[in-house]
Protein backbone atom coordinates (compact mmCIF):
# COMPACT_ATOMS: atom_id res chain seq x y z
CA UNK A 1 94.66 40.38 -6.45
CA UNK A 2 97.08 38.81 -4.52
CA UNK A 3 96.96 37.27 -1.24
CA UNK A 4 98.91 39.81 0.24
CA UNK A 5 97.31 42.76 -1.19
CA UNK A 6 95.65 44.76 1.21
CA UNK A 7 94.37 47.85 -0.31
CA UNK A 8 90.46 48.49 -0.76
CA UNK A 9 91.76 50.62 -4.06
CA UNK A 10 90.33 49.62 -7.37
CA UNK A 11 88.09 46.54 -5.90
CA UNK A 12 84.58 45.46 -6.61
CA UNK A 13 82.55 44.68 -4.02
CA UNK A 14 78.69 43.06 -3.32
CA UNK A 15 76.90 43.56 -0.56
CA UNK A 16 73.44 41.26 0.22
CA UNK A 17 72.08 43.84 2.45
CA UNK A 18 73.87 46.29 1.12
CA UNK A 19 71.08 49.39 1.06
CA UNK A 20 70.55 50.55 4.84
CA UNK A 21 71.61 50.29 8.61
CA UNK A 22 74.50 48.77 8.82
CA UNK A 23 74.87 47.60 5.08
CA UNK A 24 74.29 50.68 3.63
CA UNK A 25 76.81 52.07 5.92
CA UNK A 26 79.09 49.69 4.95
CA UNK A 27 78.90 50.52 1.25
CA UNK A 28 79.63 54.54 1.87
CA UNK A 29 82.60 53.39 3.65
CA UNK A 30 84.50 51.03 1.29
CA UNK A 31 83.70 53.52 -1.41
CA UNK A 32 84.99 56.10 0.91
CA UNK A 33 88.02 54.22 1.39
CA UNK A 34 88.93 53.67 -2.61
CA UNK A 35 86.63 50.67 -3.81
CA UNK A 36 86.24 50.75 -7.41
CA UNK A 37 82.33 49.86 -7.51
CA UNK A 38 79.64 48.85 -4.87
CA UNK A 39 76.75 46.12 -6.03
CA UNK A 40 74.17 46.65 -3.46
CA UNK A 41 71.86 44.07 -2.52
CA UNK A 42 67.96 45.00 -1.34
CA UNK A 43 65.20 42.53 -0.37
CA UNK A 44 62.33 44.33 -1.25
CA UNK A 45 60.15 47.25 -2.75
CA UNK A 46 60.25 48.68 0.85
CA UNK A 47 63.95 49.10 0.56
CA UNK A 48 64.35 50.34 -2.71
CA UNK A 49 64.43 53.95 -1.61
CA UNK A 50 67.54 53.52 0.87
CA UNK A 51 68.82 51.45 -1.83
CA UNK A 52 68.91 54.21 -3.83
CA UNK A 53 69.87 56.57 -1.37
CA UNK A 54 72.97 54.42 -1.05
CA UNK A 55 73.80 54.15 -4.53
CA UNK A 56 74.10 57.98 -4.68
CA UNK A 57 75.96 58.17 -1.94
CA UNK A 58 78.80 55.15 -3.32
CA UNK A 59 78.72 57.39 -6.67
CA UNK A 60 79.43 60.95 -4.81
CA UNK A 61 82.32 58.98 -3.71
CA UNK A 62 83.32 58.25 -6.62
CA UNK A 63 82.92 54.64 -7.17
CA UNK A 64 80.47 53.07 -9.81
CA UNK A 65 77.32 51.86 -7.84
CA UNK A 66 74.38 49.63 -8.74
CA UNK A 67 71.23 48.03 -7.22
CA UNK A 68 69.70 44.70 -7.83
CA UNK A 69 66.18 43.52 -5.75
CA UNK A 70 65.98 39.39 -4.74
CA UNK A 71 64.75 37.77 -2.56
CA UNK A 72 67.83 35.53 -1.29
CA UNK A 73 66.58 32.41 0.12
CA UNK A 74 66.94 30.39 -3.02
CA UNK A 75 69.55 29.43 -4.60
CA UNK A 76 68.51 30.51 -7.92
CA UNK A 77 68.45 33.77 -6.93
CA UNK A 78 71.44 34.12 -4.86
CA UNK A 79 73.33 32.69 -8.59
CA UNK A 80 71.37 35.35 -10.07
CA UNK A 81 72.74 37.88 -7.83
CA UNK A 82 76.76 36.86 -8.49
CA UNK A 83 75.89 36.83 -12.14
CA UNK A 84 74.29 40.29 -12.26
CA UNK A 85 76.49 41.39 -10.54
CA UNK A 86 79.81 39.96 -12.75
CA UNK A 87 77.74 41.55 -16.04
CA UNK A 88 77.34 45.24 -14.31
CA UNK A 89 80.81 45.57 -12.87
CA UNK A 90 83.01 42.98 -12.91
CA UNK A 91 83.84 39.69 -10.40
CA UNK A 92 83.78 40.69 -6.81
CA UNK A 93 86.78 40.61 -4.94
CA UNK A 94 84.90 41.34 -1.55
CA UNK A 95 81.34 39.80 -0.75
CA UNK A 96 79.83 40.87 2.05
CA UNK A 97 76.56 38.90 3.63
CA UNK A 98 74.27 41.25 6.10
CA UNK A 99 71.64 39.57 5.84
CA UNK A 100 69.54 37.97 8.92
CA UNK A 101 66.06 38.06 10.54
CA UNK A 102 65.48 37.94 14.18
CA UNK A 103 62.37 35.46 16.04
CA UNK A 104 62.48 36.57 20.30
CA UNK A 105 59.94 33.35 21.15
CA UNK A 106 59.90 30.65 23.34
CA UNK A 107 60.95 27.30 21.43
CA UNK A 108 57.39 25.84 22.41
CA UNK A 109 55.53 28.74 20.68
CA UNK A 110 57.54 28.39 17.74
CA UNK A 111 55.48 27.07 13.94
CA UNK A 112 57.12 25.10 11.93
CA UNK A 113 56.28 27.86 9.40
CA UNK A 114 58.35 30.29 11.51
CA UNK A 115 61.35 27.89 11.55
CA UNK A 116 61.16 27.05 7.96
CA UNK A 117 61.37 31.49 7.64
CA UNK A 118 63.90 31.61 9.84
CA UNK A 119 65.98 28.50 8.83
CA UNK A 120 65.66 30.56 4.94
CA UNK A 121 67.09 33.61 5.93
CA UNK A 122 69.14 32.94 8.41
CA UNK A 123 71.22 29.90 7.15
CA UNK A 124 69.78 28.91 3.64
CA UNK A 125 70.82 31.96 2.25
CA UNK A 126 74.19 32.32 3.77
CA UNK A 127 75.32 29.13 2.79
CA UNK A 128 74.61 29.41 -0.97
CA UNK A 129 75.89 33.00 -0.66
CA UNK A 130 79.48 31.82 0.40
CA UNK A 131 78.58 28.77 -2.54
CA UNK A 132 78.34 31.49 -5.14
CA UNK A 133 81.36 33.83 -3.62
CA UNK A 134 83.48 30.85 -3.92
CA UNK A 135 83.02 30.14 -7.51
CA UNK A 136 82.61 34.06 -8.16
CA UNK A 137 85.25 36.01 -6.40
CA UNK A 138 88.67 36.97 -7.71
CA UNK A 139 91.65 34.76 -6.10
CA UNK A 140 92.90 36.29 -3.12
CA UNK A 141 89.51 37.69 -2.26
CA UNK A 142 87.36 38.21 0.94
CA UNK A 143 83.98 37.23 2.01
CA UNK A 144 82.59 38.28 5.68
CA UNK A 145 79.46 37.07 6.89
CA UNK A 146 77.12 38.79 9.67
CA UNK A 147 75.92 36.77 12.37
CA UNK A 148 74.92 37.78 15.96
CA UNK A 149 76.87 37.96 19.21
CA UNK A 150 74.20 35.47 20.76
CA UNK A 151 76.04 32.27 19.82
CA UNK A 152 78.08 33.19 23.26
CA UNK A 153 75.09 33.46 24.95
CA UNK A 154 73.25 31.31 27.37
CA UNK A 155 69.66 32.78 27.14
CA UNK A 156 66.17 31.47 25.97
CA UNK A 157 63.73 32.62 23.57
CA UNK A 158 66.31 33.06 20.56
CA UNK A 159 66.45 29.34 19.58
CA UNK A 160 65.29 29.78 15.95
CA UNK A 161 67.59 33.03 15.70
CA UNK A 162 70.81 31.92 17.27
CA UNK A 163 69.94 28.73 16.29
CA UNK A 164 69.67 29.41 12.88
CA UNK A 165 72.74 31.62 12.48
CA UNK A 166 75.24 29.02 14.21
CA UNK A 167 75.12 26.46 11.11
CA UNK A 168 77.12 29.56 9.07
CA UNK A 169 80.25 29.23 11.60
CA UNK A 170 80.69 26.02 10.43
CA UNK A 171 79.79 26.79 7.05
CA UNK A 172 82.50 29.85 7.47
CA UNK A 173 85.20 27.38 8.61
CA UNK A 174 84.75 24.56 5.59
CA UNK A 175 84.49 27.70 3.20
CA UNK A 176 87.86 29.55 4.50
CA UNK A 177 89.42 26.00 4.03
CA UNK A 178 88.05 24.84 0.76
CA UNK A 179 88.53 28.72 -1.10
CA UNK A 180 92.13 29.28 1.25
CA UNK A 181 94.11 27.57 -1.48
CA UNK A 182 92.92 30.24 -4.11
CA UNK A 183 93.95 33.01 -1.21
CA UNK A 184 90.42 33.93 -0.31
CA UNK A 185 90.06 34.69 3.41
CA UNK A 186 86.28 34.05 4.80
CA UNK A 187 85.42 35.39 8.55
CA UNK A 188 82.26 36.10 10.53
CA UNK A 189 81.31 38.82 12.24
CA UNK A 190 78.87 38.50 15.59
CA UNK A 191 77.79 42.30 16.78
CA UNK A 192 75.46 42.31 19.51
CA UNK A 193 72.13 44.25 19.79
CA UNK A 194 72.87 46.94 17.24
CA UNK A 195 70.59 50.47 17.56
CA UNK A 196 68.95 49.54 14.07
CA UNK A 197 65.17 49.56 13.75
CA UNK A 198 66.48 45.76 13.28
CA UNK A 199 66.70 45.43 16.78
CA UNK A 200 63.65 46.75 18.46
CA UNK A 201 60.81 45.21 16.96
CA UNK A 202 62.22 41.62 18.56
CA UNK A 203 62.03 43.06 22.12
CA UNK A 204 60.12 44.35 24.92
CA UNK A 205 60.54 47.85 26.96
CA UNK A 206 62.25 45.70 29.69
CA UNK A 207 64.58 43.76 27.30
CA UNK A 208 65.43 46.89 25.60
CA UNK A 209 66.37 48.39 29.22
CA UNK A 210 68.93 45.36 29.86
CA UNK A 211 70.19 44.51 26.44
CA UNK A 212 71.51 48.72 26.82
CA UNK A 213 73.11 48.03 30.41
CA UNK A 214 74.38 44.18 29.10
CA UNK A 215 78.02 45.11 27.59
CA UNK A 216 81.06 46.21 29.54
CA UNK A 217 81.36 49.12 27.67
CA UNK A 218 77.75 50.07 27.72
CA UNK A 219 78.02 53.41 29.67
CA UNK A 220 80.25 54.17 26.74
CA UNK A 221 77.86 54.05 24.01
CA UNK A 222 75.58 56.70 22.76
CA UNK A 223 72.81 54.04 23.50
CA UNK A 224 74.16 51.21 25.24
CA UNK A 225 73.96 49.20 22.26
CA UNK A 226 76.09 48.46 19.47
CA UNK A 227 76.43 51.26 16.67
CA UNK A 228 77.09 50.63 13.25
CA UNK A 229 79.92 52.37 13.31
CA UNK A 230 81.63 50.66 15.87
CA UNK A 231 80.97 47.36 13.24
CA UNK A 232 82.20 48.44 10.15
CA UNK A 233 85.72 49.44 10.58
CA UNK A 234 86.34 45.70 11.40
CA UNK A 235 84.67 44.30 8.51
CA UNK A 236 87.09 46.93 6.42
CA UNK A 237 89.73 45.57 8.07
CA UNK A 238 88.93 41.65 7.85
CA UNK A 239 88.21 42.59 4.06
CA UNK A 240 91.36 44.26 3.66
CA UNK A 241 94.72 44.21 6.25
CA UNK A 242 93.00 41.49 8.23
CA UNK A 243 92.82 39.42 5.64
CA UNK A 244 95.47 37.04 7.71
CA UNK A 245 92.51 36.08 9.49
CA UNK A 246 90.12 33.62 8.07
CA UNK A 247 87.80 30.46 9.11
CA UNK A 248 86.94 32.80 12.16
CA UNK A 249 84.04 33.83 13.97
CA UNK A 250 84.55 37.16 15.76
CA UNK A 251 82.17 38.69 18.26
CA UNK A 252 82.08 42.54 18.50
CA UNK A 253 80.18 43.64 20.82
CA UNK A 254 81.74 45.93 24.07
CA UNK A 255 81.29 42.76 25.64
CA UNK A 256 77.83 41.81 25.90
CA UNK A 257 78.77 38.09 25.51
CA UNK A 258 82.30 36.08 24.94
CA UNK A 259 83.26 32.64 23.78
C-alpha cells in the first residue's frame, strides 16, 4: 500500500477493542466500507458474546472476520496478538487501539494498586500496541489510538485517567516520526463522554446531568453526550483519506473541551 492510497478496499485491519460500543462499531463500518478482513480484539469471557456478535456482523459484510481473547497489558500478549493476527489473515495495514479504563477519584484516595491498573491499561498497553503495529503493519499503513477529550480539561478527580492516557500523545508523536519514513501515519483520537455503558459507571447522577449540558453542541445530541457514531467516521477517515495527518492528537467532542 502506498502512501497515497486511500481506499479502505482490500485492507486488513485489527482492532484491540474491537467487539462492542464503539469498537465493535468500528469494525461493521470498515467492513461496510470494503475492508478485506477485521481481527477483533476482546478482553475477556464477558465480551466474548459481542465479540461474536461482531464477527457475524464483519462476515454479513462480506469481509473475513476473526476473534482472539488477551488480556493486553503485557507485552507478551500484545506480540501475541500481531502474530495471531498475521497467521489468520495477513499483516494489518490499519491498527486500531480502543482500549482504556476510566478511575473518577480524588488523587488522595487513589492505591497504588489502582494506579498500577490504571497505568496498565491505559498507557502500558498502548505503547507496546503502537511497538508491535510498527514492526507489524504494511508500509504506508495507519494506526489510531483512542484517548479521551479530558487532556483539554482543567478538572479534578481524573488524575489516574487523564493522567494515564496523556503519556500515549507523546508516544503517538515519536511513533508517527519513527514509522513516517515507511509511510505509516499514526493519530489519536480524544472523544469526550461517549453514551457507552463505559461512561456511566465512573459518574454520579449530578455529573451525568453536566457532562450532557458540557459541549457546545449538546442540545444537538440524542443525549448530550458523544455517540459512537459521531466518532467513527473520523477514525475512517484518519485511517484512510486523512492519512495526511499524522503525529496528531485530535479531540472530538461538540466541544466539551479544546486545546
Amino acid at each position: 500500500m502506498s502512501a497515497n492510497t486511500n481506499s479502505l478496499q482490500g485492507k486488513v485491519v485489527l482492532i484491540a477493542g474491537g467487539a462492542k460500543n464503539l469498537g465493535g462499531l468500528l469494525a461493521r463500518d470498515l467492513a461496510d466500507h470494503g475492508a478485506k478482513a477485521v481481527a477483533i480484539h476482546y478482553n475477556s469471557d464477558a465480551t466474548r458474546p459481542a465479540a461474536e456478535e461482531t464477527v457475524a456482523a464483519v462476515k454479513a459484510a462480506g469481509a473475513e472476520a476473526v476473534a482472539f481473547q488477551a488480556d493486553l497489558t503485557t507485552a507478551g500478549a500484545v506480540e501475541r496478538l500481531f502474530a495471531d493476527t498475521v497467521a489468520a489473515v495477513g499483516r494489518p495495514d490499519i491498527a486500531v487501539n480502543t482500549v482504556g479504563m476510566v478511575l473518577k477519584k480524588p488523587m488522595a484516595e487513589i492505591t497504588e494498586d489502582e494506579f498500577d491498573t490504571m497505568s496498565a491499561v491505559n498507557a502500558k498497553s498502548a505503547f507496546f500496541f503502537l511497538k508491535e503495529a510498527g514492526r507489524h503493519v504494511n508500509d504506508g499503513g495507519r494506526i489510531c489510538t483512542l484517548v479521551t477529550s479530558l487532556l483539554g480539561a482543567y478538572t479534578p478527580f481524573y488524575a489516574a485517567y487523564a493522567g494515564l492516557k496523556a503519556p500515549v500523545e507523546h508516544f503517538t508523536r515519536a511513533a508517527s516520526r519513527e514509522f513516517g519514513e515507511r509511510g505509516i501515519s499514526v493519530t489519536a483520537i480524544g472523544p469526550g463522554p461517549m453514551d457507552t455503558p463505559f461512561f456511566y459507571p465512573a459518574e454520579g447522577e449530578d455529573a451525568v446531568a453536566y457532562h450532557k449540558t458540557a459541549a457546545a453542541l449538546s442540545p444537538y445530541s440524542k443525549t448530550g453526550l458523544t455517540d459512537i457514531a459521531d466518532i467513527v467516521p473520523w477514525i475512517r477517515f484518519l485511517v484512510s483519506d486523512g492519512w495526511w495527518m499524522t503525529g496528531q492528537t485530535i479531540l472530538v467532542n461538540g466541544g466539551y473541551t479544546t486545546k
